[in-house]
Protein backbone atom coordinates (compact mmCIF):
# COMPACT_ATOMS: atom_id res chain seq x y z
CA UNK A 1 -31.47 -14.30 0.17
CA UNK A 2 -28.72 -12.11 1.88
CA UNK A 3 -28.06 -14.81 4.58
CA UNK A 4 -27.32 -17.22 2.03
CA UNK A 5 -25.03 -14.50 0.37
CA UNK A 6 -23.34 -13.71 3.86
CA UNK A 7 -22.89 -17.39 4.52
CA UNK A 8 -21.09 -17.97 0.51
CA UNK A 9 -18.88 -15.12 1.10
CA UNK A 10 -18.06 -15.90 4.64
CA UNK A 11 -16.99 -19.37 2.76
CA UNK A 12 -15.18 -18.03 0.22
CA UNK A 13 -13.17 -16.51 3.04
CA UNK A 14 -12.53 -19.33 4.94
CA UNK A 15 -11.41 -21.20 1.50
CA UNK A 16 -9.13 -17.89 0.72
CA UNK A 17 -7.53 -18.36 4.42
CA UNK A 18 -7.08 -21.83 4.23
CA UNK A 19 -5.20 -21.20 1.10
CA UNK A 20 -2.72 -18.76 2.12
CA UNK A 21 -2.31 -19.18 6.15
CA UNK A 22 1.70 -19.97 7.00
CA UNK A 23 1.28 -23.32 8.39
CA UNK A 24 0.35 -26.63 5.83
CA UNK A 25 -3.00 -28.16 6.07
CA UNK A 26 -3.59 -31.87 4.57
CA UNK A 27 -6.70 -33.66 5.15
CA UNK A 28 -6.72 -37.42 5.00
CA UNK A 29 -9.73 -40.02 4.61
CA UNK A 30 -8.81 -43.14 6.24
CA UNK A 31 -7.41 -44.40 3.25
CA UNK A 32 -4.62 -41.66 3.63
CA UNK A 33 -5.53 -40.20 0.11
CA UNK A 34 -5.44 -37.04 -0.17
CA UNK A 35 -8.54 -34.74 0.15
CA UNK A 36 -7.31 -30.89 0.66
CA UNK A 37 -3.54 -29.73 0.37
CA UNK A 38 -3.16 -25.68 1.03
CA UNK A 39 -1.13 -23.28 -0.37
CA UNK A 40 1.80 -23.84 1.67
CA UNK A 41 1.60 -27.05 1.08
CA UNK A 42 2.19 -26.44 -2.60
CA UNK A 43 4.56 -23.87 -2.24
CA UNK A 44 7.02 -26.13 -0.06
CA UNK A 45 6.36 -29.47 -2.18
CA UNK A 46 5.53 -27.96 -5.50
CA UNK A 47 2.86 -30.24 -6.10
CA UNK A 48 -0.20 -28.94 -6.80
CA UNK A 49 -3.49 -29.22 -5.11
CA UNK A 50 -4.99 -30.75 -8.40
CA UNK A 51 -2.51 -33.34 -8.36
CA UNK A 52 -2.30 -34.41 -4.86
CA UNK A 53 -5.88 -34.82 -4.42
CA UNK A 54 -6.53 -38.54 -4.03
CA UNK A 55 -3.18 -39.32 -4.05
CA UNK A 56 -2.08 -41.49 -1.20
CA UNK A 57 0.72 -39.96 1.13
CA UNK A 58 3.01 -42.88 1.12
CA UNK A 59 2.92 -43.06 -2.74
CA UNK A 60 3.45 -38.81 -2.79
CA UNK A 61 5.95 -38.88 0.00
CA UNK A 62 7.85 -42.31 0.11
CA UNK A 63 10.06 -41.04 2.56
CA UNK A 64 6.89 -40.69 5.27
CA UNK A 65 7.48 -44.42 7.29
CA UNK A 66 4.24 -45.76 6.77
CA UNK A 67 3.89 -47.80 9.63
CA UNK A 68 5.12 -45.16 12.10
CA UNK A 69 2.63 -42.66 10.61
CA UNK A 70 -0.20 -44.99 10.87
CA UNK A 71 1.01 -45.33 14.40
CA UNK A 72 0.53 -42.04 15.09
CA UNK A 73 -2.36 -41.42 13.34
CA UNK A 74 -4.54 -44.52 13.81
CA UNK A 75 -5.65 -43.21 17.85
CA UNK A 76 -6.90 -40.13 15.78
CA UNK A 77 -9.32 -41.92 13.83
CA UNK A 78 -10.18 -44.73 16.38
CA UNK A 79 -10.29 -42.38 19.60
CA UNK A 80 -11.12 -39.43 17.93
CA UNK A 81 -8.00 -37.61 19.87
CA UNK A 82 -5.34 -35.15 18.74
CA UNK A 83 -1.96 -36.60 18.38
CA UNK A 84 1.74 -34.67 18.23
CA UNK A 85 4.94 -34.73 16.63
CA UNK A 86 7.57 -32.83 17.32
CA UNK A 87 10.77 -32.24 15.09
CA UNK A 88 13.30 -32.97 18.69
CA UNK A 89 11.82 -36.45 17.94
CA UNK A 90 11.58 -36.45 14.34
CA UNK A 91 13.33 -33.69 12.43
CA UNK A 92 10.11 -33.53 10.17
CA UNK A 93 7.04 -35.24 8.35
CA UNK A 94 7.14 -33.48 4.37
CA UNK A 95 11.19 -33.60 3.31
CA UNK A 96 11.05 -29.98 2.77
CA UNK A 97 13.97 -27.44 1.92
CA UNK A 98 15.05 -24.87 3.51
CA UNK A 99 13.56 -21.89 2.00
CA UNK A 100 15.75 -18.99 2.95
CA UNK A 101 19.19 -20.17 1.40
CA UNK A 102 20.96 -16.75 2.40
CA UNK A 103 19.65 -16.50 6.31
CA UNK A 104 18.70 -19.86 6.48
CA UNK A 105 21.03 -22.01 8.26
CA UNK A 106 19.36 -25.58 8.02
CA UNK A 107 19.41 -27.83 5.20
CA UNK A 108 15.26 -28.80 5.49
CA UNK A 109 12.58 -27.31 7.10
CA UNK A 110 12.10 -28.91 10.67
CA UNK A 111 8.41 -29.15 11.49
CA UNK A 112 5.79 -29.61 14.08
CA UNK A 113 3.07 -31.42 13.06
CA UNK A 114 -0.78 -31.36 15.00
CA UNK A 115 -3.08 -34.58 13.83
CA UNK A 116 -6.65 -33.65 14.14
CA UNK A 117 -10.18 -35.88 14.28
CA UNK A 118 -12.62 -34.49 11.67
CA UNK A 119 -16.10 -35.53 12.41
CA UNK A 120 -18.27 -36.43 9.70
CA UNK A 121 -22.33 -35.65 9.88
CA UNK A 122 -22.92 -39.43 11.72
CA UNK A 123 -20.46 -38.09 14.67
CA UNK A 124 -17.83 -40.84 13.07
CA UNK A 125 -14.04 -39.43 12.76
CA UNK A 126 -14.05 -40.20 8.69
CA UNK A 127 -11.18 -37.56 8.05
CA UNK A 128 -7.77 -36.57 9.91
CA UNK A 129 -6.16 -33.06 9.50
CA UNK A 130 -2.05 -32.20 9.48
CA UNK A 131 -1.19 -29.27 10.67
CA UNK A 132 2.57 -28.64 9.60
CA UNK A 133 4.04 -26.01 11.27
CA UNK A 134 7.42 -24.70 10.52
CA UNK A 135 9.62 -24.91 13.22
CA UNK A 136 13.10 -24.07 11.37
CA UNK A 137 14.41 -20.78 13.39
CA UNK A 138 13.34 -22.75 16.36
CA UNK A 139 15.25 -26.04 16.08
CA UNK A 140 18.56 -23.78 14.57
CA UNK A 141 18.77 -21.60 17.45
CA UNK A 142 18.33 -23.89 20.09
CA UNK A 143 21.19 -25.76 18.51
CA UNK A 144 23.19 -22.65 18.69
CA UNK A 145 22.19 -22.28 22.07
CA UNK A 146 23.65 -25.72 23.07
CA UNK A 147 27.15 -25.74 21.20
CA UNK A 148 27.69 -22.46 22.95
């Protein structure tokens, strides 16, 4: 009985860190709804968890090109290998704003994004995880760097 109590709370943990760690997590069945959207996730978009779940991306986020996203994304579910953007390539993934109007000197949040293979109990990559990882002070002070 207390292993099964260690192994809820060490659950309700993870679910609590998932929740509030500083970088977005979406997870994605291979229909691109939506299956789990974080805390920063909602904080950025404001759209809730509740409502993005089972929403399709391209229908949430219009402005994600579909066909370059499935591009990127379609080794992950095929090869079952990690893919990368980076915002030198493409400024970002999620149209965010900038979130510190008085320090901040960018007009969105520029991103890194990490696209991850989630196994499902057959070994069969049935899920893909964003990682969105804001790259804002970054991208603005290399650009300082260069016009000086």
């Amino acid at each position: 009985m207390q292993q099964t109590n260690i192994e809820m709370e060490d659950i309700h943990w993870l679910m609590d860190i998932l929740q509030h760690i500083d970088v977005g997590l979406v997870v994605l069945d291979k229909k691109y709804q939506i299956q789990l959207w974080n805390g920063f996730m909602e904080s950025h978009s404001g759209i809730s968890p509740q409502k993005a779940k089972d929403q399709c991306l391209f229908n949430l986020f219009p402005e994600i090109p579909e066909e370059w996203f499935r591009r990127k994304s379609d080794p992950v579910f095929q090869l079952g290998s990690r893919t990368f953007t980076v915002w030198q390539q493409r400024p970002y993934l999620f149209h965010f704003g900038n979130y510190r109007p008085i320090t901040g000197q960018a007009e969105h949040m520029y991103q890194n994004t990490t696209i991850i293979p989630l196994q499902s109990i057959n070994k069969e990559v049935s899920h893909i995880c964003l990682i969105v990882y804001d790259v804002t002070d970054v991208a603005v002070n290399q650009s300082i760097a260069l016009l000086k």
